[in-house]
N, C-alpha and C. Protein backbone atom coordinates (compact mmCIF):
# COMPACT_ATOMS: atom_id res chain seq x y z
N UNK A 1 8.79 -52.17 10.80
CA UNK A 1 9.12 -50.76 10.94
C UNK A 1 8.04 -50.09 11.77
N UNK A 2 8.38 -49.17 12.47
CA UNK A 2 7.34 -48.40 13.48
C UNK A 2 7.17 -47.26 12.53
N UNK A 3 5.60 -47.30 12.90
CA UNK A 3 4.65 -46.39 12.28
C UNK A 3 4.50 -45.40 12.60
N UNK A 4 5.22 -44.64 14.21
CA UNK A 4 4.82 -43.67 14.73
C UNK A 4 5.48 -42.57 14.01
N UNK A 5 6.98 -42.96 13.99
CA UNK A 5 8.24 -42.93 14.05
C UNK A 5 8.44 -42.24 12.27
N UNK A 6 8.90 -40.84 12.11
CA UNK A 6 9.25 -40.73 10.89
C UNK A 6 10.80 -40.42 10.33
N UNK A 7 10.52 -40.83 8.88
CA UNK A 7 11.89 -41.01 8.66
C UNK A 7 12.85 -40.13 8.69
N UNK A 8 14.25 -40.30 8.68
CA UNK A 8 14.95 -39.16 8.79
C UNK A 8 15.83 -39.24 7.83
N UNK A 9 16.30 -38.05 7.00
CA UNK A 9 17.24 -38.23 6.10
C UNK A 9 18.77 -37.79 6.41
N UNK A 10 19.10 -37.74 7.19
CA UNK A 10 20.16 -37.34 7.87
C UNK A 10 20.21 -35.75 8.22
N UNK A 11 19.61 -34.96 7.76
CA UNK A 11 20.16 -33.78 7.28
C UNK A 11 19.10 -32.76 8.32
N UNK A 12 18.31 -33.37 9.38
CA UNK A 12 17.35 -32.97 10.40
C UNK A 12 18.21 -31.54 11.16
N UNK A 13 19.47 -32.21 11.79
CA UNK A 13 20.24 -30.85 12.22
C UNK A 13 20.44 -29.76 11.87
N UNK A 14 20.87 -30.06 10.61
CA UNK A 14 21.32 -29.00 9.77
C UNK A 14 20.12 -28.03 9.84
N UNK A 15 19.01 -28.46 9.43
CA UNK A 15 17.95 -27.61 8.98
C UNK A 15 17.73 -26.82 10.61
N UNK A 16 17.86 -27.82 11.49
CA UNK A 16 17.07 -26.93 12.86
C UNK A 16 18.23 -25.76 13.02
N UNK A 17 19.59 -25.98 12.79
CA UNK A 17 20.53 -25.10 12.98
C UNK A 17 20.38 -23.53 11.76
N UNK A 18 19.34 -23.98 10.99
CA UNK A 18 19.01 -22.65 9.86
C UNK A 18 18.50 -21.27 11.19
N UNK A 19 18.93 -19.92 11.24
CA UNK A 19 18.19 -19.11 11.61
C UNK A 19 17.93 -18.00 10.67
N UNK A 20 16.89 -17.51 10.25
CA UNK A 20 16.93 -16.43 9.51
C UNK A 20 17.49 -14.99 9.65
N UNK A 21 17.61 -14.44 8.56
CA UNK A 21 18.07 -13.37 9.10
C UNK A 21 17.60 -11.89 9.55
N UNK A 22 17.98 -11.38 10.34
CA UNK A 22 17.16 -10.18 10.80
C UNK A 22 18.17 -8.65 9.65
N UNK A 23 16.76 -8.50 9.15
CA UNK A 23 17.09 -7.69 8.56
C UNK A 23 16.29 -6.13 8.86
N UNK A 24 17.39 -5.36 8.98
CA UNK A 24 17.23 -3.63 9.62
C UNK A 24 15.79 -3.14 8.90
N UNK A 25 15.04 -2.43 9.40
CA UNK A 25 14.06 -2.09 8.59
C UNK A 25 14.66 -0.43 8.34
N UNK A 26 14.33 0.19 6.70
CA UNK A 26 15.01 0.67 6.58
C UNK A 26 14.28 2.39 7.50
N UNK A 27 15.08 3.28 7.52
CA UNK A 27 14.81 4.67 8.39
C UNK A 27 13.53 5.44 7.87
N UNK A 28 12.69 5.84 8.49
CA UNK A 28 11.36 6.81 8.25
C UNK A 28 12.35 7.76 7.45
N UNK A 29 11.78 8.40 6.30
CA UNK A 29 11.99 9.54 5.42
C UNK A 29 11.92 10.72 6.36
N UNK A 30 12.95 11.89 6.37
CA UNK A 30 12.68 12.69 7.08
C UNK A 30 11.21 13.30 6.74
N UNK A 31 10.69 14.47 7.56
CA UNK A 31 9.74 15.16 7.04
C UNK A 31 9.84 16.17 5.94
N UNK A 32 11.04 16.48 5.64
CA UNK A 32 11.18 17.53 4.78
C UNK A 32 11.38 17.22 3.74
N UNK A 33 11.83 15.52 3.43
CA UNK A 33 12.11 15.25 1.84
C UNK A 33 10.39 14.80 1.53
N UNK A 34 9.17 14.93 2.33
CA UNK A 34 7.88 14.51 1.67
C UNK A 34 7.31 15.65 1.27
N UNK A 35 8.20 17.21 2.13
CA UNK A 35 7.51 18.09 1.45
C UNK A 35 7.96 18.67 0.61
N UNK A 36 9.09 18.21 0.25
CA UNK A 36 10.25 18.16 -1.21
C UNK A 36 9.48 17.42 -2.30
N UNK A 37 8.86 16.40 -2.07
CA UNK A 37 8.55 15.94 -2.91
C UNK A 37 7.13 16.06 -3.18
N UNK A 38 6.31 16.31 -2.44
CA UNK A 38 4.97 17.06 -2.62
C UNK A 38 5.24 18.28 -3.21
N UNK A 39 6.19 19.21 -3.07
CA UNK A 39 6.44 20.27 -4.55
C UNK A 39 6.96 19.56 -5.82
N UNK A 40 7.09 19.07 -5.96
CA UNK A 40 8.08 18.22 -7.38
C UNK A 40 6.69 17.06 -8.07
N UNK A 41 5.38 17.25 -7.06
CA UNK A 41 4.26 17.02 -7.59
C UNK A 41 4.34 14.89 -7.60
N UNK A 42 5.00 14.69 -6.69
CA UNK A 42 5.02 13.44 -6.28
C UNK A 42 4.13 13.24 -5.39
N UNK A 43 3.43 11.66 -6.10
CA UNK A 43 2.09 11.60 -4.85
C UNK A 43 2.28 10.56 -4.18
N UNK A 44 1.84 9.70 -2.54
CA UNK A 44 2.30 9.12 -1.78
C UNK A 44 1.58 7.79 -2.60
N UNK A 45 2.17 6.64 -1.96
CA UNK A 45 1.80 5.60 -2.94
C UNK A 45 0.62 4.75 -1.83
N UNK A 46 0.21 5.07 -0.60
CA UNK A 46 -1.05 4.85 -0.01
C UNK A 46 -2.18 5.91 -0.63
N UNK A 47 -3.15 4.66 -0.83
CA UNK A 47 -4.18 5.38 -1.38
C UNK A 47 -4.76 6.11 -0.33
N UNK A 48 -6.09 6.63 -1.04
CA UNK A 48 -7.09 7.67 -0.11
C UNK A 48 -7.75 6.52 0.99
N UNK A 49 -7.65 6.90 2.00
CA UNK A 49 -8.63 6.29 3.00
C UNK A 49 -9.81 6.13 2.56
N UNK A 50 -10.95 5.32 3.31
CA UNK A 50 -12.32 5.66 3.12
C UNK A 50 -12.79 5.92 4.98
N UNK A 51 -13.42 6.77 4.84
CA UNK A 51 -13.95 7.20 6.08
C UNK A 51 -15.35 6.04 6.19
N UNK A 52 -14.91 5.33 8.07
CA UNK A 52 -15.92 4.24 8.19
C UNK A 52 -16.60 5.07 9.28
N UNK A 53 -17.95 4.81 9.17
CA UNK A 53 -18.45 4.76 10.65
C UNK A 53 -19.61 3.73 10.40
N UNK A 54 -20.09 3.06 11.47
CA UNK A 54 -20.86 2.06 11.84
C UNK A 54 -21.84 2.30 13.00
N UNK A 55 -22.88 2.13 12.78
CA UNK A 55 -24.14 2.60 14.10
C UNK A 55 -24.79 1.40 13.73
N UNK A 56 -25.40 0.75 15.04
CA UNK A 56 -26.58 -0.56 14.93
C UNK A 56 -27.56 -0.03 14.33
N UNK A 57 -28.43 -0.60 13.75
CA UNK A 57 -29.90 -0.45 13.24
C UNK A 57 -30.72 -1.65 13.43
N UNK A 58 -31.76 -0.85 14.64
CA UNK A 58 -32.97 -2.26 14.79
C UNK A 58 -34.32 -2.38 13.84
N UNK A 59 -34.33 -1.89 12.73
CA UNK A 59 -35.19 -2.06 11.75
C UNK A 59 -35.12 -2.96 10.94
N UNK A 60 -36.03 -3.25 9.96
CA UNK A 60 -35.50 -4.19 9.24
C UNK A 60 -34.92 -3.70 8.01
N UNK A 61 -33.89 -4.24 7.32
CA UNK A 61 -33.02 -3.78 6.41
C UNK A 61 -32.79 -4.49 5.05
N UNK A 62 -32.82 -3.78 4.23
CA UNK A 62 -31.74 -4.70 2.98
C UNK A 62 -30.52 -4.09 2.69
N UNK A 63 -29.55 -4.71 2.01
CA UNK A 63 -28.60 -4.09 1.61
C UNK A 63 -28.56 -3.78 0.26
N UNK A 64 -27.65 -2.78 -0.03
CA UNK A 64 -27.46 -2.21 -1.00
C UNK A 64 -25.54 -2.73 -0.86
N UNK A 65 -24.81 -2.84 -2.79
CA UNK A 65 -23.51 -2.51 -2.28
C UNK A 65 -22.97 -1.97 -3.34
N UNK A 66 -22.30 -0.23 -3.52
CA UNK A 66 -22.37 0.55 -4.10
C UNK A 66 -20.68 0.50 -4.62
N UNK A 67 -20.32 0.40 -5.70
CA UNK A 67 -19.27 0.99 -5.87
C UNK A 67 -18.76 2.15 -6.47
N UNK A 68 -18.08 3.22 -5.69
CA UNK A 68 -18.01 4.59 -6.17
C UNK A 68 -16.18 5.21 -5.95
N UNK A 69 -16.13 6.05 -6.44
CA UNK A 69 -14.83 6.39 -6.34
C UNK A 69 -14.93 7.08 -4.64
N UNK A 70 -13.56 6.56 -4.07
CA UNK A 70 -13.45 6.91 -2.88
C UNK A 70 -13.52 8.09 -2.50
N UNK A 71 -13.20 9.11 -3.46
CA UNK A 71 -13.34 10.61 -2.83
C UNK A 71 -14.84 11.03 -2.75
N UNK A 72 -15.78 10.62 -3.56
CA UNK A 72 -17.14 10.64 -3.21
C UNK A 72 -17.82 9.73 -1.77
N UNK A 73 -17.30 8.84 -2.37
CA UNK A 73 -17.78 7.98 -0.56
C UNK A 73 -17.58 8.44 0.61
N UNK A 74 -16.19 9.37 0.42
CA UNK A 74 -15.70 9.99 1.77
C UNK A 74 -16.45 11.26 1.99
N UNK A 75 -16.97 11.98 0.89
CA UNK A 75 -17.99 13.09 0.50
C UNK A 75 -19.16 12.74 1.49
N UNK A 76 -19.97 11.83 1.12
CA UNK A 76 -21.15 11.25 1.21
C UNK A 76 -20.95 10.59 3.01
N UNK A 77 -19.90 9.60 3.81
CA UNK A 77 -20.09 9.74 5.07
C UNK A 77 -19.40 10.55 5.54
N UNK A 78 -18.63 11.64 5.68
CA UNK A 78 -18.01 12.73 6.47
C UNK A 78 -19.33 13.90 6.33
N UNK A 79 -20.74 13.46 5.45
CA UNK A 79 -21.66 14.45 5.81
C UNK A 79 -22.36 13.53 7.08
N UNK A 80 -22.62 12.28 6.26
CA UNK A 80 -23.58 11.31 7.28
C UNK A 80 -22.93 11.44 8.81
N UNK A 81 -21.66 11.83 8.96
CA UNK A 81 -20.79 11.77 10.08
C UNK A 81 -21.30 13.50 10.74
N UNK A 82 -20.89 14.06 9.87
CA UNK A 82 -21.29 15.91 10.49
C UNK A 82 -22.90 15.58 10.68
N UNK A 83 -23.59 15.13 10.38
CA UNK A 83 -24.94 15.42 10.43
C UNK A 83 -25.53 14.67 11.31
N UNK A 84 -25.00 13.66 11.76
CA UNK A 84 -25.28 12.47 12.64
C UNK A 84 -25.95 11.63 12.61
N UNK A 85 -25.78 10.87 10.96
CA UNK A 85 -26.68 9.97 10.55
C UNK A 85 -26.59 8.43 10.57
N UNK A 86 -27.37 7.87 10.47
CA UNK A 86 -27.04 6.39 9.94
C UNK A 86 -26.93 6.79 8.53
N UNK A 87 -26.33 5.39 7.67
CA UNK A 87 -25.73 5.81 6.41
C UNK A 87 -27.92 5.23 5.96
N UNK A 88 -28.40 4.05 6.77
CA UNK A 88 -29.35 4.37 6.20
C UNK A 88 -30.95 5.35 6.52
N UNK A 89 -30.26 6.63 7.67
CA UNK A 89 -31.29 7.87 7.62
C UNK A 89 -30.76 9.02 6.63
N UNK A 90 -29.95 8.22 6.19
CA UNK A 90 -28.79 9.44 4.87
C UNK A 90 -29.75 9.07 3.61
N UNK A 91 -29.35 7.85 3.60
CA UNK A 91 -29.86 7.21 2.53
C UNK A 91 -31.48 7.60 2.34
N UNK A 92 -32.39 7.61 3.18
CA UNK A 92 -33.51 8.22 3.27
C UNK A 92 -33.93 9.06 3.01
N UNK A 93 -33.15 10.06 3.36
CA UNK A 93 -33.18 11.77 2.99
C UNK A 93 -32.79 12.35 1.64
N UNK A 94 -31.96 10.95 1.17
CA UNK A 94 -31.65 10.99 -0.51
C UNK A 94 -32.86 10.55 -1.52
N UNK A 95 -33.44 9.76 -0.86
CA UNK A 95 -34.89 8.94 -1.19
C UNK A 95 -35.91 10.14 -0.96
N UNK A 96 -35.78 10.64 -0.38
CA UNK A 96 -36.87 11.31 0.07
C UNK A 96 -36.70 12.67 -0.94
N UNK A 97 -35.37 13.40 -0.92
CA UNK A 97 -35.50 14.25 -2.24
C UNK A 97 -35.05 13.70 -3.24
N UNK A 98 -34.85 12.60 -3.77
CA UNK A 98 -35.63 12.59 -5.34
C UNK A 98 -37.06 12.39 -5.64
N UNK A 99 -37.49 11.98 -4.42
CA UNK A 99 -39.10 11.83 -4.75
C UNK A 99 -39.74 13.10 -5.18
N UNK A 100 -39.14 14.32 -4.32
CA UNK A 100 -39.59 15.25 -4.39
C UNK A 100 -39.69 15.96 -5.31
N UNK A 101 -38.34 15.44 -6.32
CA UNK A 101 -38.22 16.17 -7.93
C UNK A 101 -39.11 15.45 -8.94
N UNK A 102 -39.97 14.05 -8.29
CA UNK A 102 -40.39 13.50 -9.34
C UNK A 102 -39.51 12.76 -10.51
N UNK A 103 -38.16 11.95 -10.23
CA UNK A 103 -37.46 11.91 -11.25
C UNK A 103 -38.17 10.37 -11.85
């Protein structure tokens, strides 16, 4: 028997003749039934974003890895973002006033 060669159970056609089916994706919600339903106090089922930003840093670094509820995280870089920080000259300035309270 050749080794290259694999076996076949008869039924090879059949399967290549399978095509799946295309199925309709269903229509965008108008805009007015989300603000129908944002009064009726329905909330969207995508969560909150988290706001990224990323800047190089040529210092030397450690990491930290924080877990916090997303509406604070987004708190904390949409300032680092208005203020024009790295998250670690943010982080610094957080360091720097608690020192100041002595905690």
């Amino acid at each position: 028997m050749n080794q290259d060669k694999k076996p076949s159970f008869g039924f090879g056609s059949k399967i290549a003749s399978i095509t799946p089916s295309a199925a309709d994706a269903p229509p965008p919600a108008p805009p007015e039934a989300e603000a129908v339903a944002e009064r009726h106090g329905f909330v969207a089922r995508e969560s909150e974003q988290l706001v990224r930003m990323r800047e190089p840093v040529n210092a030397p670094t450690s990491q930290i890895n924080v877990r916090a509820e997303t509406a604070d995280l987004n708190v904390f870089l949409t300032w680092c973002k208005t203020e024009r920080l790295s998250y670690r000259e943010a982080f610094k300035r957080i360091a720097v006033a608690i020192r100041a309270e002595k905690l």
